[in-house]
C-alpha atoms as a PDB file:
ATOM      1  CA  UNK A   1       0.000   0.000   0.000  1.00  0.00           C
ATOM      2  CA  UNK A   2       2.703   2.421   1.013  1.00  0.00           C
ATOM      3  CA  UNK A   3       4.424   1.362  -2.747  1.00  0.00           C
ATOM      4  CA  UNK A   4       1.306   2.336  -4.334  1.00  0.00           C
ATOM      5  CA  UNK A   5       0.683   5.326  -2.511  1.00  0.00           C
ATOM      6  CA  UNK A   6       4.342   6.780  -3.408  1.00  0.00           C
ATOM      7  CA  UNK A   7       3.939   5.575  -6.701  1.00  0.00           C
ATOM      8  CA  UNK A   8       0.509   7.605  -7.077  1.00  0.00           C
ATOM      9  CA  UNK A   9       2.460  10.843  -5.137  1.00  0.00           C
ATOM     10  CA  UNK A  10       5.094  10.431  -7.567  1.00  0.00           C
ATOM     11  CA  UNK A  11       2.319  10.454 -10.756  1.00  0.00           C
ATOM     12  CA  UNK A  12       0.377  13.057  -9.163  1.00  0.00           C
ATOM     13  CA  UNK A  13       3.793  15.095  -8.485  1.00  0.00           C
ATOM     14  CA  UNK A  14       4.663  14.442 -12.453  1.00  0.00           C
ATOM     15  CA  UNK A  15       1.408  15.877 -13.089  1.00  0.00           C
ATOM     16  CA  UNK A  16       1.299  19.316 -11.131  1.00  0.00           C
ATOM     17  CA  UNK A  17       4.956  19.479 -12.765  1.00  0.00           C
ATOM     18  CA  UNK A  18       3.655  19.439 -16.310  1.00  0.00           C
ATOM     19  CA  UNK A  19       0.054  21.426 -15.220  1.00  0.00           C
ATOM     20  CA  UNK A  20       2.016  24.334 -13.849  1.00  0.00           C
ATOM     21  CA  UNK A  21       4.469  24.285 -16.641  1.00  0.00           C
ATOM     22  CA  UNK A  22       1.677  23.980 -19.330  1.00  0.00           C
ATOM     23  CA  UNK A  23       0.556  27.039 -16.512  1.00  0.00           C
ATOM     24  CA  UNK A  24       3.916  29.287 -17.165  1.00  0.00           C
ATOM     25  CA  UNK A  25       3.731  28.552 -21.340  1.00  0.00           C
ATOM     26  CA  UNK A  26      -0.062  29.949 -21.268  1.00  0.00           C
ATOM     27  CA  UNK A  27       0.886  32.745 -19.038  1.00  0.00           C
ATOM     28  CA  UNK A  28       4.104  33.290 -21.602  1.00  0.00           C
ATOM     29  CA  UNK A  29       1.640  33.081 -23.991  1.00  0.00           C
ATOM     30  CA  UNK A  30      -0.656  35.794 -22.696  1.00  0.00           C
ATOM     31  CA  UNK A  31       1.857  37.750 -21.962  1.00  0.00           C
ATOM     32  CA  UNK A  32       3.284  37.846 -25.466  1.00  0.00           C
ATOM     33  CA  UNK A  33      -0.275  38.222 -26.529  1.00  0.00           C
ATOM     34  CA  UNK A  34      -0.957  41.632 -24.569  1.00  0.00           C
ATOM     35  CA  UNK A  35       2.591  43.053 -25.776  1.00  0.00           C
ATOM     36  CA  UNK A  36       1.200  43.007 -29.339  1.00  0.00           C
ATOM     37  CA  UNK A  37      -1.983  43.842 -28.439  1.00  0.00           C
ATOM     38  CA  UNK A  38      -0.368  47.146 -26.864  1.00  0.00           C
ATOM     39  CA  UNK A  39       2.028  47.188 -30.100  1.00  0.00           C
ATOM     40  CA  UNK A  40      -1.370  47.697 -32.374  1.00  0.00           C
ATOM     41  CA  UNK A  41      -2.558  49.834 -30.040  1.00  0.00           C
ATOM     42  CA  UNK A  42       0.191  52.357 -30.223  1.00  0.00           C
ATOM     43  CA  UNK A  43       0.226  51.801 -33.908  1.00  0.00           C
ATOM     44  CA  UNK A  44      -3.799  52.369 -34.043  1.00  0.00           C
ATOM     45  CA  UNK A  45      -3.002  55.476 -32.599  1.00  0.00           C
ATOM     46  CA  UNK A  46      -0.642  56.917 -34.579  1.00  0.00           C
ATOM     47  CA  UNK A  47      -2.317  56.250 -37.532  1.00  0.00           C
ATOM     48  CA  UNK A  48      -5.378  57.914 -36.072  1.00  0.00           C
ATOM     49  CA  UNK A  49      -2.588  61.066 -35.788  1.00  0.00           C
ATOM     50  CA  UNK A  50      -1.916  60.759 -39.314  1.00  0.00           C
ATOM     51  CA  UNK A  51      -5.633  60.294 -40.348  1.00  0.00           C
ATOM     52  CA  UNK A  52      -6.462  63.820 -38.165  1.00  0.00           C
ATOM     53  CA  UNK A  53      -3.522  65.707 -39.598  1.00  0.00           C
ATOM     54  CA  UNK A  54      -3.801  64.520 -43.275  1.00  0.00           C
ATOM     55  CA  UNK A  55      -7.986  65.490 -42.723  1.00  0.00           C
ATOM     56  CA  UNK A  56      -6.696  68.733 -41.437  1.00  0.00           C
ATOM     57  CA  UNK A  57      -4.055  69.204 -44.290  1.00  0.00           C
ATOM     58  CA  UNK A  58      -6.847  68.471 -46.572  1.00  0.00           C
ATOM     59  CA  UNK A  59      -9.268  71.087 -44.899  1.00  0.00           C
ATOM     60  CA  UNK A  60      -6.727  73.294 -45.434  1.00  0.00           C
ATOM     61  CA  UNK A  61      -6.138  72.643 -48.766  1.00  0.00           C
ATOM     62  CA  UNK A  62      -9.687  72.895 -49.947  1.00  0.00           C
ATOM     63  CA  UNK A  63     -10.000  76.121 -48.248  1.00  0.00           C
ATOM     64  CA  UNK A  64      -7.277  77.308 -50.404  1.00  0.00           C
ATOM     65  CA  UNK A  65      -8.854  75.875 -53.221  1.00  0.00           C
ATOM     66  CA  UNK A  66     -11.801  77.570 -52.990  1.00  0.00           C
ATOM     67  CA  UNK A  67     -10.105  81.200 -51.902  1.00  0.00           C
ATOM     68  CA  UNK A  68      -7.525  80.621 -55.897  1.00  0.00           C
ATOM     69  CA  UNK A  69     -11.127  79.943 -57.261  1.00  0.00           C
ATOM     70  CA  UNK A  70     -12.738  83.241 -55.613  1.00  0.00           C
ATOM     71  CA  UNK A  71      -9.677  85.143 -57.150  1.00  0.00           C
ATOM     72  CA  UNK A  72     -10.140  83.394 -60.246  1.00  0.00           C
ATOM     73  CA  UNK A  73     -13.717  84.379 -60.631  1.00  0.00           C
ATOM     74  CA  UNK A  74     -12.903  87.867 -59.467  1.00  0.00           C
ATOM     75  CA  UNK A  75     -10.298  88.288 -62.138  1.00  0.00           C
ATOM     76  CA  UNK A  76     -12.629  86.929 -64.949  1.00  0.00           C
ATOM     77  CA  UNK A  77     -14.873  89.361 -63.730  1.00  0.00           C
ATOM     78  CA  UNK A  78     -12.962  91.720 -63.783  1.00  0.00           C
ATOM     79  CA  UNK A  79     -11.796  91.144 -67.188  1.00  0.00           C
ATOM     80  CA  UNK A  80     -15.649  90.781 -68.892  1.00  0.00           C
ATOM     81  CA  UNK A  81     -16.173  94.590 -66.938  1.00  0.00           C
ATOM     82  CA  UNK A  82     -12.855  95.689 -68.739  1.00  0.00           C
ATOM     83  CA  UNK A  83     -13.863  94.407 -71.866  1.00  0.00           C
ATOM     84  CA  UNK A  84     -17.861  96.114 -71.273  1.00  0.00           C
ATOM     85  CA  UNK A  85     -16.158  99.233 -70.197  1.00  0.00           C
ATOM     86  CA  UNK A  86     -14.087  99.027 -73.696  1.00  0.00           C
ATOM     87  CA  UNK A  87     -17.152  98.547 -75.750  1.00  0.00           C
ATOM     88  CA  UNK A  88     -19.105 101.217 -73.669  1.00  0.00           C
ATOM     89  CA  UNK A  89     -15.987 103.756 -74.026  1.00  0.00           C
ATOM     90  CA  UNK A  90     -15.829 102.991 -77.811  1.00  0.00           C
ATOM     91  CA  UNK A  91     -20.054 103.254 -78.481  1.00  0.00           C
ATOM     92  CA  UNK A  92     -19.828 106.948 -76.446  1.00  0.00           C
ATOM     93  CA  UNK A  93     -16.774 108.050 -78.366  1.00  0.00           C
ATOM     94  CA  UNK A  94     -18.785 106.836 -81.584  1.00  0.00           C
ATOM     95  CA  UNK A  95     -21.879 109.037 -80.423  1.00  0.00           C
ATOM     96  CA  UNK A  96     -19.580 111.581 -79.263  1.00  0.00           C
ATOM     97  CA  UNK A  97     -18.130 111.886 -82.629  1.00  0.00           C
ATOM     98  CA  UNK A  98     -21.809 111.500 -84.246  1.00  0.00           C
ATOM     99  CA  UNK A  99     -23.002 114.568 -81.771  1.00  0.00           C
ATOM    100  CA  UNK A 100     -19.859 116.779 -83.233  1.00  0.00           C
ATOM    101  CA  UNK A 101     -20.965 115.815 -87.219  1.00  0.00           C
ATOM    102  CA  UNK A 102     -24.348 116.638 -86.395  1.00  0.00           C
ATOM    103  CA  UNK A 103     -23.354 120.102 -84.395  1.00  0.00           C
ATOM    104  CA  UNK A 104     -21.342 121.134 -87.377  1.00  0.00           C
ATOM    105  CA  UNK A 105     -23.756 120.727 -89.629  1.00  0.00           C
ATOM    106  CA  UNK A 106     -26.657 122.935 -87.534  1.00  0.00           C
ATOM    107  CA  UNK A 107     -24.110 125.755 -86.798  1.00  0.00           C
ATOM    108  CA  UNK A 108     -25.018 129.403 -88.243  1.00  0.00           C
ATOM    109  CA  UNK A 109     -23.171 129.895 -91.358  1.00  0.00           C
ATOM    110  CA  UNK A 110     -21.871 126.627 -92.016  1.00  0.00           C
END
């Protein structure tokens, strides 16, 4: 009896051996497990940096955009009023010249 009871310790001493060392590999495991977990974390992170800056570089941008496009449209604008202003100055020296023929025509003793 005493044989058999050794022999069981010695099983059941075999057995806690390999439980806690299956014990250390899973807490290895986890360990290794929540170092990349913290790795993707930190890397979730800085690409959430990147995605905030590039959306602010690109809120930038398109304000920019739309400030050229302002100037743009100002300057064609301007240049369709130029060209107006040209026709209007060019009918009114027309007239102007028209008015003078006509004057010289009515004058006493012409």
């Amino acid at each position: 009896a005493l044989q058999a009871a050794k022999a069981e310790h010695a099983a059941l001493t075999t057995e806690i051996g390999e439980v806690q060392a299956m014990s250390e590999q899973h807490a290895a495991r986890v360990h290794a497990a929540n170092d990349i977990s913290e790795q993707w974390t930190a890397h979730a992170a800085g690409l959430q940096a990147t995605l905030t800056h590039t959306q602010a570089e690109h809120a930038a941008a398109t304000a920019e955009l739309q400030e050229v496009r302002a100037r743009a449209q100002q300057a064609t604008d301007g240049a369709k009023l130029k060209k107006v202003l040209a026709l209007v100055q060019k009918e009114r020296d027309a007239l102007t010249a028209r008015v003078e023929d006509l004057t010289k025509g009515a004058e006493p003793g012409v």
